[in-house]
N, C-alpha and C. Protein backbone atom coordinates (compact mmCIF):
# COMPACT_ATOMS: atom_id res chain seq x y z
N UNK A 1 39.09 99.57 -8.86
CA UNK A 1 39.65 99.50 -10.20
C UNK A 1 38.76 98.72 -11.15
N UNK A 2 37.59 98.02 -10.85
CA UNK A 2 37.11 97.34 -11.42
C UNK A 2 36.13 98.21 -12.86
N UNK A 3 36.20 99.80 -12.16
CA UNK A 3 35.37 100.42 -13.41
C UNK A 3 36.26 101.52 -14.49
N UNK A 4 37.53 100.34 -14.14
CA UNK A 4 38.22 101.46 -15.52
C UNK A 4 38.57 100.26 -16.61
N UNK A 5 38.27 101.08 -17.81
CA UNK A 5 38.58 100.36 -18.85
C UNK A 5 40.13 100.60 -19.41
N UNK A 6 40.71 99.62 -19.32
CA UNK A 6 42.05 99.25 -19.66
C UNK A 6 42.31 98.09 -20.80
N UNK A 7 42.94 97.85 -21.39
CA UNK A 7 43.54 96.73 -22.35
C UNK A 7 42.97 95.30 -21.70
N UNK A 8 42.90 95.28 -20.92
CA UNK A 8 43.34 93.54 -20.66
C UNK A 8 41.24 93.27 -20.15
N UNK A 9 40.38 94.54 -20.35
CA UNK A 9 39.11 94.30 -20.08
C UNK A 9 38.43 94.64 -21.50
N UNK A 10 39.25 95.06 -22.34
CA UNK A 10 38.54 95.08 -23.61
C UNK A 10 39.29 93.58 -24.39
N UNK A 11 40.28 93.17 -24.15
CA UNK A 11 40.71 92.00 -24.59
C UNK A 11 39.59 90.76 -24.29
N UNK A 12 39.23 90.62 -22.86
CA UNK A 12 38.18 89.78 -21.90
C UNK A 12 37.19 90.10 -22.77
N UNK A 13 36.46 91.12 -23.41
CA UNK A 13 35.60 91.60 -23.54
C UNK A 13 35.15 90.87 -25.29
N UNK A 14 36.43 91.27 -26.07
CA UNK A 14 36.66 91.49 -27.83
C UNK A 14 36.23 89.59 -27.84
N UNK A 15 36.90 89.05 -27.23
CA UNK A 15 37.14 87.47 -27.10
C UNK A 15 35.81 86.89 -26.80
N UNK A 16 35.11 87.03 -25.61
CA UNK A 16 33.69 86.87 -25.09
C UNK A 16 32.64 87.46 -26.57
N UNK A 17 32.91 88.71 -27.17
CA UNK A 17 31.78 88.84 -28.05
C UNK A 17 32.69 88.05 -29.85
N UNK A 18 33.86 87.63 -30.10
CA UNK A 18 33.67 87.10 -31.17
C UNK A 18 33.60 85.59 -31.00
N UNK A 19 33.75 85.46 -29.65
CA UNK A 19 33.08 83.98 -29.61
C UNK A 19 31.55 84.13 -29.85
N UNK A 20 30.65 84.69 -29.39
CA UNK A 20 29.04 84.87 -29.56
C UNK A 20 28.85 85.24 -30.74
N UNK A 21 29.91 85.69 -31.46
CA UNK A 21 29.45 85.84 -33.10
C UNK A 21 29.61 84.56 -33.71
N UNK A 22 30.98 83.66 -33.50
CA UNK A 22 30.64 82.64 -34.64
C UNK A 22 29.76 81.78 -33.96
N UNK A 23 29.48 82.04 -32.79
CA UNK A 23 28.46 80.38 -32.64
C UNK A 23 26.65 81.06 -33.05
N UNK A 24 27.14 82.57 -33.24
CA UNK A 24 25.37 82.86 -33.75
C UNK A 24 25.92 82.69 -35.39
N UNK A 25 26.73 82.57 -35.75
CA UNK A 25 27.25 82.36 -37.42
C UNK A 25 26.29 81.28 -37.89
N UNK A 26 27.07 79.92 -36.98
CA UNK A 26 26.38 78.82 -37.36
C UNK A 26 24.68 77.98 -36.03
N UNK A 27 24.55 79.27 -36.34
CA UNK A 27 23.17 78.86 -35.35
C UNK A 27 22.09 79.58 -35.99
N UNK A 28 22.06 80.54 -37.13
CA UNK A 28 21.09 81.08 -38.11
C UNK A 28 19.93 80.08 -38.23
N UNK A 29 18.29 80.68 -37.44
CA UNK A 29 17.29 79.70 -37.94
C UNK A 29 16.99 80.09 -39.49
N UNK A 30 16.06 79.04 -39.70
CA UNK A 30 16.30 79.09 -41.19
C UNK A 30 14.75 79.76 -41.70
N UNK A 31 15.22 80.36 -42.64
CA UNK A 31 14.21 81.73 -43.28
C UNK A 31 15.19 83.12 -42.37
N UNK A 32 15.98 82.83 -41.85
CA UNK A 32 15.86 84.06 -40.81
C UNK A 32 17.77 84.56 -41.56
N UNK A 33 17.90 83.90 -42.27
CA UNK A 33 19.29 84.17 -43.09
C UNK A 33 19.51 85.69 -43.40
N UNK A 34 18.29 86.53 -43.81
CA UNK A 34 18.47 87.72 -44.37
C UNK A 34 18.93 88.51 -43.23
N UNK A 35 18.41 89.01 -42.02
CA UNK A 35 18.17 89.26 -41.01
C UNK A 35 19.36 88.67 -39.83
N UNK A 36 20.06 87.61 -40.09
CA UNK A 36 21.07 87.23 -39.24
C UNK A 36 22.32 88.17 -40.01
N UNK A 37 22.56 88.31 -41.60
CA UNK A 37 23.32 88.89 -42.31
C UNK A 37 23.78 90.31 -41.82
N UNK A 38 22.42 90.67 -41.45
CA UNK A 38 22.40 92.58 -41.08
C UNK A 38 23.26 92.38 -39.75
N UNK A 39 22.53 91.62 -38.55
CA UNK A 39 22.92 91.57 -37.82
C UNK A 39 24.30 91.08 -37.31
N UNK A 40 25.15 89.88 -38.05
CA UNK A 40 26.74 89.60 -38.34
C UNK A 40 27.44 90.32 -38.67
N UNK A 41 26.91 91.35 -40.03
CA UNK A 41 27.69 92.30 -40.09
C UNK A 41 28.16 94.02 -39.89
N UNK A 42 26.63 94.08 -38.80
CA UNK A 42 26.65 95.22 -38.02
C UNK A 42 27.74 94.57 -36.80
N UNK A 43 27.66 93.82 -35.90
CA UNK A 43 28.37 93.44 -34.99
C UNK A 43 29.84 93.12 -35.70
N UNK A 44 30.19 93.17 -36.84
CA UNK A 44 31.22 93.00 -37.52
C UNK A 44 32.35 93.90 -37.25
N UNK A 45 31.13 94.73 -38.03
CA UNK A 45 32.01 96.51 -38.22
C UNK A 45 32.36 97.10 -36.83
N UNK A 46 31.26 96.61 -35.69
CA UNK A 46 31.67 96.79 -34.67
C UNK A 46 32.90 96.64 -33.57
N UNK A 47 32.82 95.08 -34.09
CA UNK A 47 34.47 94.38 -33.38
C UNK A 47 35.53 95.62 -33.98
N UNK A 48 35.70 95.69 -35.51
CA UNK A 48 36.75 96.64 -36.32
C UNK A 48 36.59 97.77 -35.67
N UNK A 49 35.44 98.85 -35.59
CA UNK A 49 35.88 99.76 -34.73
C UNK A 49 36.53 99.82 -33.40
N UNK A 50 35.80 98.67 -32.89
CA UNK A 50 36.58 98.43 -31.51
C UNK A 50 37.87 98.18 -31.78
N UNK A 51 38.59 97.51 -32.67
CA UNK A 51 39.96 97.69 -32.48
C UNK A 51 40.92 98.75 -33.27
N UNK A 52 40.31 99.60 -33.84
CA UNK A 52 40.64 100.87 -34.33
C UNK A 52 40.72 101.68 -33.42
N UNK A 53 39.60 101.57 -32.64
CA UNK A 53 39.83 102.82 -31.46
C UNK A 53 40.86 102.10 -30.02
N UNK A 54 41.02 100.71 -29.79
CA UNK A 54 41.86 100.24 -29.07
C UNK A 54 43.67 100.83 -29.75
N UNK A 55 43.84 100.83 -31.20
CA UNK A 55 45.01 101.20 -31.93
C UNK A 55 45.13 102.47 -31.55
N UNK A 56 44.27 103.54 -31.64
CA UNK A 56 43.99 104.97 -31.42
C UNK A 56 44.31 105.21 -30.24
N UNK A 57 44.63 104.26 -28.86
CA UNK A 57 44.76 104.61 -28.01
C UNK A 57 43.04 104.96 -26.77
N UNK A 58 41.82 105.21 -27.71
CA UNK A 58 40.82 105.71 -27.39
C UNK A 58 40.21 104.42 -26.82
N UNK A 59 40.23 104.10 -25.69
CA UNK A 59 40.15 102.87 -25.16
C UNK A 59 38.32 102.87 -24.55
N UNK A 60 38.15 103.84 -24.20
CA UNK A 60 36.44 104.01 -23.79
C UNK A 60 35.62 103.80 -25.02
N UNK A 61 35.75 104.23 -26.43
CA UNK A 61 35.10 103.76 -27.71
C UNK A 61 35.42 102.63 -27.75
N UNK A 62 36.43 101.93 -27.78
CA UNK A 62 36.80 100.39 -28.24
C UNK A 62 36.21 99.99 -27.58
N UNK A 63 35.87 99.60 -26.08
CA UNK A 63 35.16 99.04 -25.20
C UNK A 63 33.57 99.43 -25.34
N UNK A 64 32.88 100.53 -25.49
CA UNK A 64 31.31 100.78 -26.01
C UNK A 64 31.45 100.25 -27.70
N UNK A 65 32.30 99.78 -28.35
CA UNK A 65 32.09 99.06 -29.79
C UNK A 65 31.69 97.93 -29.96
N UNK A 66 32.75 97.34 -28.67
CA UNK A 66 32.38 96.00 -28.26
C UNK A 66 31.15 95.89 -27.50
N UNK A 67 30.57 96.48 -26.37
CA UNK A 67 28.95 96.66 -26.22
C UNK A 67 27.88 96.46 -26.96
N UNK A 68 28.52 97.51 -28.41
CA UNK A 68 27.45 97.55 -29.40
C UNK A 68 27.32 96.43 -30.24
N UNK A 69 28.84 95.97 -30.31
CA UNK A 69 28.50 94.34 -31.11
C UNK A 69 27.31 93.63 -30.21
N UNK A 70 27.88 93.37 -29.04
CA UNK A 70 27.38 92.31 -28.03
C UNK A 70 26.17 92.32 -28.50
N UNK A 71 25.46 93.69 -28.19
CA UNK A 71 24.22 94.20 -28.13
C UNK A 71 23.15 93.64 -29.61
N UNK A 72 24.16 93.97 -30.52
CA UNK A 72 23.36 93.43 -31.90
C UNK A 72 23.00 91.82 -31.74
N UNK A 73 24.08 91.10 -31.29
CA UNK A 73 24.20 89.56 -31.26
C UNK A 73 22.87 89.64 -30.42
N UNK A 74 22.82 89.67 -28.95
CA UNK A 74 21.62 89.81 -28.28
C UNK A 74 20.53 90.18 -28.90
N UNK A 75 20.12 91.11 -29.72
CA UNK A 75 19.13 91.36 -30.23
C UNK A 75 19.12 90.02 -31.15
N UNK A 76 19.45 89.80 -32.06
CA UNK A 76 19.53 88.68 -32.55
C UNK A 76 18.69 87.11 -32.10
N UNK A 77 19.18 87.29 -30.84
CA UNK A 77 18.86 86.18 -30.18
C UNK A 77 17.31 86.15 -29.71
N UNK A 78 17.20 87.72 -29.04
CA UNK A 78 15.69 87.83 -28.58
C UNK A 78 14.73 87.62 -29.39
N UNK A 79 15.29 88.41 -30.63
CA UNK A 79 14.11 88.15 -32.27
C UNK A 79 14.46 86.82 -32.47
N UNK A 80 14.63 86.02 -31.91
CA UNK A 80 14.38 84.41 -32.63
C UNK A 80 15.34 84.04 -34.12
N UNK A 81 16.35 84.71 -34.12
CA UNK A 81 17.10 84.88 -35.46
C UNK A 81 18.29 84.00 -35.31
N UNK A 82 18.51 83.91 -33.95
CA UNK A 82 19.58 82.99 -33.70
C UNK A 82 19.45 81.52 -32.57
N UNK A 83 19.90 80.64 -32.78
CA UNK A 83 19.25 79.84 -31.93
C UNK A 83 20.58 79.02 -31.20
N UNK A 84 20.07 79.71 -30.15
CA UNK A 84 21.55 79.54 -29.00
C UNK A 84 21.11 79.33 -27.61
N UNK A 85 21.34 78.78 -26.66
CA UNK A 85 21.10 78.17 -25.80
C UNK A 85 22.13 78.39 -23.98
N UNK A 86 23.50 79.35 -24.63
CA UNK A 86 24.56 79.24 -23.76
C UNK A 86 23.86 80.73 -22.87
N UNK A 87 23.28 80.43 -21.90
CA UNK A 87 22.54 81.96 -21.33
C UNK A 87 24.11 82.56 -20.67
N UNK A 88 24.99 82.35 -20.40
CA UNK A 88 26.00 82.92 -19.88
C UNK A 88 27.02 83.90 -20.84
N UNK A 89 26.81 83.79 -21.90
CA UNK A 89 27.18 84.18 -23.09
C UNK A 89 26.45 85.50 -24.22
N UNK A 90 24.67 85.24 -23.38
CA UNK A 90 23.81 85.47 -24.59
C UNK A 90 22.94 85.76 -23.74
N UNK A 91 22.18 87.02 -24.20
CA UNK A 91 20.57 87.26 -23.42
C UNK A 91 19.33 86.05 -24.19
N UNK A 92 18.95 84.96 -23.32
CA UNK A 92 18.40 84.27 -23.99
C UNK A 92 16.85 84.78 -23.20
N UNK A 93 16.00 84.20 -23.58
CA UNK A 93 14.75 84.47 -22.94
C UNK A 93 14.36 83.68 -21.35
């Protein structure tokens, strides 16, 4: 059962990536403001789809929305845009 996506693994999931958003919120290196913006609010729109398609019932999109947030935050991090330290949380280098 561990590879079906159900409610209570996109919940685990929504929680784990908007925690990694506000702590890359206030972890923006500096010059790198423009570029953290794109990236906050691509992973933004992302969380929202994810819970549009969790409302929809369409539970496999809500869960790859939340991926795609994650994924932006991570990128984030690798380009040096965010400066975060929690590797359990975050693809750090």
């Amino acid at each position: 059962m561990k590879n079906i996506v159900n409610s209570e693994k996109i919940k685990k999931y929504r929680e784990l990536t908007k925690k990694a958003l506000e702590i890359s919120k206030r972890s923006i290196i500096k010059n790198k403001e423009k570029e953290a913006k794109e990236i906050i609010d691509m992973a933004s729109n992302y969380i929202s789809d994810s819970e549009y398609f969790e409302k929809k019932g369409d539970l496999v999109n809500s869960f790859a929305a939340l991926n795609y947030a994650h994924g932006w935050i991570d990128s984030g991090v690798r380009l040096g845009i965010f400066d975060v330290d929690d590797d359990k949380l975050f693809t750090i280098k």
